[in-house]
C-alpha atoms as a PDB file:
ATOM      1  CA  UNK A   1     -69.983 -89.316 -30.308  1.00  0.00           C
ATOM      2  CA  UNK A   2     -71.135 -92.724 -30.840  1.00  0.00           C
ATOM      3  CA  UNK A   3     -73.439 -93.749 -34.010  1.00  0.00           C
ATOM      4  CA  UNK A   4     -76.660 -93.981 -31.432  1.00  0.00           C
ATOM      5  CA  UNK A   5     -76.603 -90.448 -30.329  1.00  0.00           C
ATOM      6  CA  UNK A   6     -76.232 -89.436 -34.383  1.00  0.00           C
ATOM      7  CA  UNK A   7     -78.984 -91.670 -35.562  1.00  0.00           C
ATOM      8  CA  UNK A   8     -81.358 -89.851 -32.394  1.00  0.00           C
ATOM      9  CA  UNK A   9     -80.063 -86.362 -33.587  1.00  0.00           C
ATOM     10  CA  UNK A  10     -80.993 -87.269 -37.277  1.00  0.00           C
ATOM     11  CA  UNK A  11     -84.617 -88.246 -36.058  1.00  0.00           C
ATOM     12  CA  UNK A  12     -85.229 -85.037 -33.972  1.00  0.00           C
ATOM     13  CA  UNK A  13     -83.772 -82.679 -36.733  1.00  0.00           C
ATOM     14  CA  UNK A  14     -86.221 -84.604 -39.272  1.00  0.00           C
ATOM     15  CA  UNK A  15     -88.861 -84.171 -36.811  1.00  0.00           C
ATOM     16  CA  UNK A  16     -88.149 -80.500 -36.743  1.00  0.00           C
ATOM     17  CA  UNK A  17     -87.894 -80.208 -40.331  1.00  0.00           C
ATOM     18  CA  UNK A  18     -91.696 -81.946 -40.672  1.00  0.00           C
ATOM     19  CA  UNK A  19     -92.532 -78.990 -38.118  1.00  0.00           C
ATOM     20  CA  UNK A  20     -91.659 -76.418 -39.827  1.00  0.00           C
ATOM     21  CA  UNK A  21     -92.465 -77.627 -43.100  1.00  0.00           C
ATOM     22  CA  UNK A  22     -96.385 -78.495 -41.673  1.00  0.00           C
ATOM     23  CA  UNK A  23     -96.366 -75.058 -40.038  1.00  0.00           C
ATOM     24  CA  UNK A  24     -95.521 -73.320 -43.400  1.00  0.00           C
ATOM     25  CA  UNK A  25     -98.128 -75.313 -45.191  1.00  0.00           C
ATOM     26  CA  UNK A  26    -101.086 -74.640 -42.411  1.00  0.00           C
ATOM     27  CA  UNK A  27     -99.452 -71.025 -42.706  1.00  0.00           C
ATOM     28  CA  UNK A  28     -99.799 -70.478 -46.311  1.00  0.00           C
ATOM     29  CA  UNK A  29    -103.416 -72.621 -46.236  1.00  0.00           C
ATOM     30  CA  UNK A  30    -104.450 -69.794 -43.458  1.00  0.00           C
ATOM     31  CA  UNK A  31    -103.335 -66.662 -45.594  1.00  0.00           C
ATOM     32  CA  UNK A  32    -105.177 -68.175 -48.583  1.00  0.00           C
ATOM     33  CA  UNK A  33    -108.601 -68.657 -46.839  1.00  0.00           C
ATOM     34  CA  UNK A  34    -108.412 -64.932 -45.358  1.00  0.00           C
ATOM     35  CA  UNK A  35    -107.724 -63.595 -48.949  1.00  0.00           C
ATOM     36  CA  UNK A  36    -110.780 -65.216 -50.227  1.00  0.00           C
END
């Protein structure tokens, strides 16, 4: 595995992380409207 390939794996498992992390967020922001 040469350092390229790494570096691209670190960028798509930080984009993923953003995703899931913005999707919890909008989530949460969601359930907190419909309580109101």
């Amino acid at each position: 595995m040469s350092t390229k390939s790494k570096g691209i794996d670190k960028i798509k498992l930080l984009q993923a992380v953003t995703t899931i992390v913005t999707g919890i967020i909008m989530l949460n922001a969601v359930l907190k409207a419909a309580k109101k």
